[in-house]
Structure formats: structure tokens, C-alpha cells
Protein backbone atom coordinates (compact mmCIF):
# COMPACT_ATOMS: atom_id res chain seq x y z
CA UNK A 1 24.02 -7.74 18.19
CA UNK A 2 24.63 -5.37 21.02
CA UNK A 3 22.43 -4.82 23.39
CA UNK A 4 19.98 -2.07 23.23
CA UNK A 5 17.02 -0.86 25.46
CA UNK A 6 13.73 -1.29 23.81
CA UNK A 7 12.59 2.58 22.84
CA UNK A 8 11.64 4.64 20.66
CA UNK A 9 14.79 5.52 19.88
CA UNK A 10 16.78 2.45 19.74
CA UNK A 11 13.87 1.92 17.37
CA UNK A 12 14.76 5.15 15.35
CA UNK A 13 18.30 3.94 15.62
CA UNK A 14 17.59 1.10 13.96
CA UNK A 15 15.90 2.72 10.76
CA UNK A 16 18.26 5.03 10.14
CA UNK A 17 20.81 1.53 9.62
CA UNK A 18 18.11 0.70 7.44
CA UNK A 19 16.76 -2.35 9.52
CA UNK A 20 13.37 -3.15 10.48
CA UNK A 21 13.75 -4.09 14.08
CA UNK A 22 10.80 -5.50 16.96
CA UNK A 23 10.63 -6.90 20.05
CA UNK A 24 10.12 -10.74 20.42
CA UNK A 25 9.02 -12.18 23.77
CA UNK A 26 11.35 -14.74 25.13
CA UNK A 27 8.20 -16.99 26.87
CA UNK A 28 5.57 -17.08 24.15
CA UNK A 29 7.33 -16.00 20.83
CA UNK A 30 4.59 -13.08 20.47
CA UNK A 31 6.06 -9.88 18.12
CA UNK A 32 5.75 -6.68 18.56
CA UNK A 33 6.86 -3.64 15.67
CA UNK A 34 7.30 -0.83 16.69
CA UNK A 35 9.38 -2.77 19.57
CA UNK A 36 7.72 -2.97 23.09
CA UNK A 37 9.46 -3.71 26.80
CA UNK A 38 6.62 -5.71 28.01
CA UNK A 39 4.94 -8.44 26.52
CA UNK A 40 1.11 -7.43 26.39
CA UNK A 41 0.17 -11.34 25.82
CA UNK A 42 1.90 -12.52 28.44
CA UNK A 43 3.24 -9.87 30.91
CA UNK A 44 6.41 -11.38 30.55
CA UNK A 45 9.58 -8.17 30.37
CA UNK A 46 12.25 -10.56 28.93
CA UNK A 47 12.22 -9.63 25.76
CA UNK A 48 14.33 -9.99 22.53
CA UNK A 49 15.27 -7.74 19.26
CA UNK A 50 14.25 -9.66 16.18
CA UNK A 51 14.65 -7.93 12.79
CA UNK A 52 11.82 -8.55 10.70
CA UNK A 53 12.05 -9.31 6.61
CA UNK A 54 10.80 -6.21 5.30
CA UNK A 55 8.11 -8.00 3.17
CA UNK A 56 4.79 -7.79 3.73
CA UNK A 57 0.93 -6.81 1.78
CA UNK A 58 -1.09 -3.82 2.43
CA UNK A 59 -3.85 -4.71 4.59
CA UNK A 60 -5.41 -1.08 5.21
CA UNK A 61 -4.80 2.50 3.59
CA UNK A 62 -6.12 5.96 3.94
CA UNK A 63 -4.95 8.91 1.07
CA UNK A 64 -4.59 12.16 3.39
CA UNK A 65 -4.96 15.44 1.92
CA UNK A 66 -4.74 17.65 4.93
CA UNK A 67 -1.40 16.60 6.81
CA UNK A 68 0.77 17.72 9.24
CA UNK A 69 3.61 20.29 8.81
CA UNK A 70 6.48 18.48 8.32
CA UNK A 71 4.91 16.81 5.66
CA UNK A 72 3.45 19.66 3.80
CA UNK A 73 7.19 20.98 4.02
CA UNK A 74 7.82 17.51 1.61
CA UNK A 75 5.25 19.17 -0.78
CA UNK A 76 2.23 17.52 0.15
CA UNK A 77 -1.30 18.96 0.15
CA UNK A 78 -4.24 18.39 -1.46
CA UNK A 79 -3.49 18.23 -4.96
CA UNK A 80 -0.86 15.76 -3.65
CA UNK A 81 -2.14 13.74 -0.74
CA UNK A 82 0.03 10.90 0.64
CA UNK A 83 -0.76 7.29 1.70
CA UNK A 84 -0.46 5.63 5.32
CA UNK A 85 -1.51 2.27 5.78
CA UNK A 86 -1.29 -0.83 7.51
CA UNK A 87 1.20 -3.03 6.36
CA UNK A 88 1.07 -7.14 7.92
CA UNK A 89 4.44 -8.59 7.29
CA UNK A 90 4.90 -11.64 6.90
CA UNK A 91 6.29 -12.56 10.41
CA UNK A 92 2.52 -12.07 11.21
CA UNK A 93 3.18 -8.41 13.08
CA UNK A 94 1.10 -5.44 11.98
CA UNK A 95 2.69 -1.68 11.45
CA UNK A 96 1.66 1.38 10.46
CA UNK A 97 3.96 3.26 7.91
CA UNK A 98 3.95 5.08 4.42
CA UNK A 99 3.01 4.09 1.47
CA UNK A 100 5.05 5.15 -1.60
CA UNK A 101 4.65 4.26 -5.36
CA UNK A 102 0.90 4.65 -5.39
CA UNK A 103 -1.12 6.63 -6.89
CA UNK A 104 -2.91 8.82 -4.38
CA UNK A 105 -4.70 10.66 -6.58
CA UNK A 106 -6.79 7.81 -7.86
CA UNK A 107 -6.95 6.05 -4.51
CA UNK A 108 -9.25 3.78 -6.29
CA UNK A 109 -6.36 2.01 -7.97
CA UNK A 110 -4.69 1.10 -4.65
CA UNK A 111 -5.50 -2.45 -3.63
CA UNK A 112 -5.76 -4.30 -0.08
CA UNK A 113 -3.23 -7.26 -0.56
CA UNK A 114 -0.44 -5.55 -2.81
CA UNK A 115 2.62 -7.36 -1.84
CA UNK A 116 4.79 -4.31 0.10
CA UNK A 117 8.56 -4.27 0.51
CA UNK A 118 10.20 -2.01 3.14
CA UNK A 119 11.65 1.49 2.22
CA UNK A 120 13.67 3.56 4.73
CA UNK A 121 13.23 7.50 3.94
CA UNK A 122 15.84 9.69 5.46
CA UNK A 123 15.74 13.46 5.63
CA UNK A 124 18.33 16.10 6.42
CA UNK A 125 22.02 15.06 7.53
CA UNK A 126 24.37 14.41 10.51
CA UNK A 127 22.71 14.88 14.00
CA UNK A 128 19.14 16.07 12.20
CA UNK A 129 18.99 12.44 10.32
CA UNK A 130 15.62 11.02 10.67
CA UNK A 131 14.07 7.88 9.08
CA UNK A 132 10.81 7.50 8.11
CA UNK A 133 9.53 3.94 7.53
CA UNK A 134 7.86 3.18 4.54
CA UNK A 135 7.01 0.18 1.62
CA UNK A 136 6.48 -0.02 -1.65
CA UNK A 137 4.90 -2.17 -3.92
CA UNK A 138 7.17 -5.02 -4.28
């Protein structure tokens, strides 16, 4: 794999090839997703890219009603709210993404330990391509 620095947008880069990339510490193994330079375990900065499965369960949610622009340009508001949670994979890493194929208007119906697979979302085209990480129920 060629060598990238570990950023935000090497991250970025790495969604929009559809692969769930993080940062692996070379001295104690410790993850991190989104990828991080420095080991916050250790202190150690040699660090290594390790792709992650993509599988995972939902161990937090939240349905939001009230978002932010760019996402009540994708038609949400609050007769359609969307879903954010916390997804631990199964490496053992926790990240924060979207999460489709619920239903967010019964947010009852969503449960903590659904089994999550990953879904890249990509919007617009060419140099405006942008990624959005998400799962869905598997």
C-alpha cells in the first residue's frame, strides 16, 4: 500500500475508494478510526494504516430532526430525521457514522446490538466527490 500521511484527508481519500481505513500503533497494537498520528495509549508516532472489516453492531444512536445544512439539502428535517450512532466494529475500535435502513421515525424500533455493515455514500462528481461513512443493518 503506498504510503500516506495520517489526515483527515488521506482518511477521506480512503472512503471515497470505498475502504474503511485506521491507524494501528506499531508498539502496542492499539486502533484508532478515524486514523490518528500519535498513539494516545502509548505516545508512540510510528504508526501503521490498517483497513478495518466493515462489520460491526450499533452500540449507541440518536434520531436528529434539526440538522445541519448540507443535510437538510439531502431532504432531511423533521418529518424525516436521520440516524448517527456509534458503531463498535469488530476489530474492537469505536466510530461515529450514519445510520441508514432504519426507521427514524419510530426510533423505538432501532435496537443497540443490530449487527451493522459499512456503507460508503458519495455525493456530487469529479473534484466535488465526497464520502460519507455509513452502515446498515447487515
Amino acid at each position: 500500500m503506498e504510503e500516506r500521511p495520517f489526515s483527515d484527508i488521506s482518511y477521506e481519500q480512503f472512503l471515497n475508494e470505498e475502504k474503511l481505513m485506521g491507524s494501528k500503533c506499531a508498539k502496542c497494537g492499539a486502533l484508532f478510526v478515524p486514523p490518528r498520528s500519535i498513539c494516545i495509549r502509548c505516545y508512540n508516532t510510528k504508526m501503521e494504516w490498517a483497513q478495518m472489516k466493515g462489520k460491526g453492531k450499533l452500540v449507541a444512536f440518536t434520531c436528529i430532526a434539526v440538522g445541519p445544512p448540507y443535510m437538510i439539502k439531502e431532504g432531511y428535517d423533521r418529518q424525516h430525521p436521520y440516524c448517527s450512532g456509534v458503531v463498535e466494529l469488530e476489530e474492537g475500535v469505536r466510530v461515529v457514522a450514519r445510520i441508514e435502513g432504519v426507521n427514524t421515525n419510530k426510533p423505538e424500533t432501532i435496537k443497540v446490538g443490530t449487527p451493522l455493515t459499512v456503507q460508503f455514500l458519495h455525493r456530487a462528481e469529479g473534484e466535488n466527490l465526497k464520502t460519507f461513512l455509513a452502515f446498515k443493518p447487515a
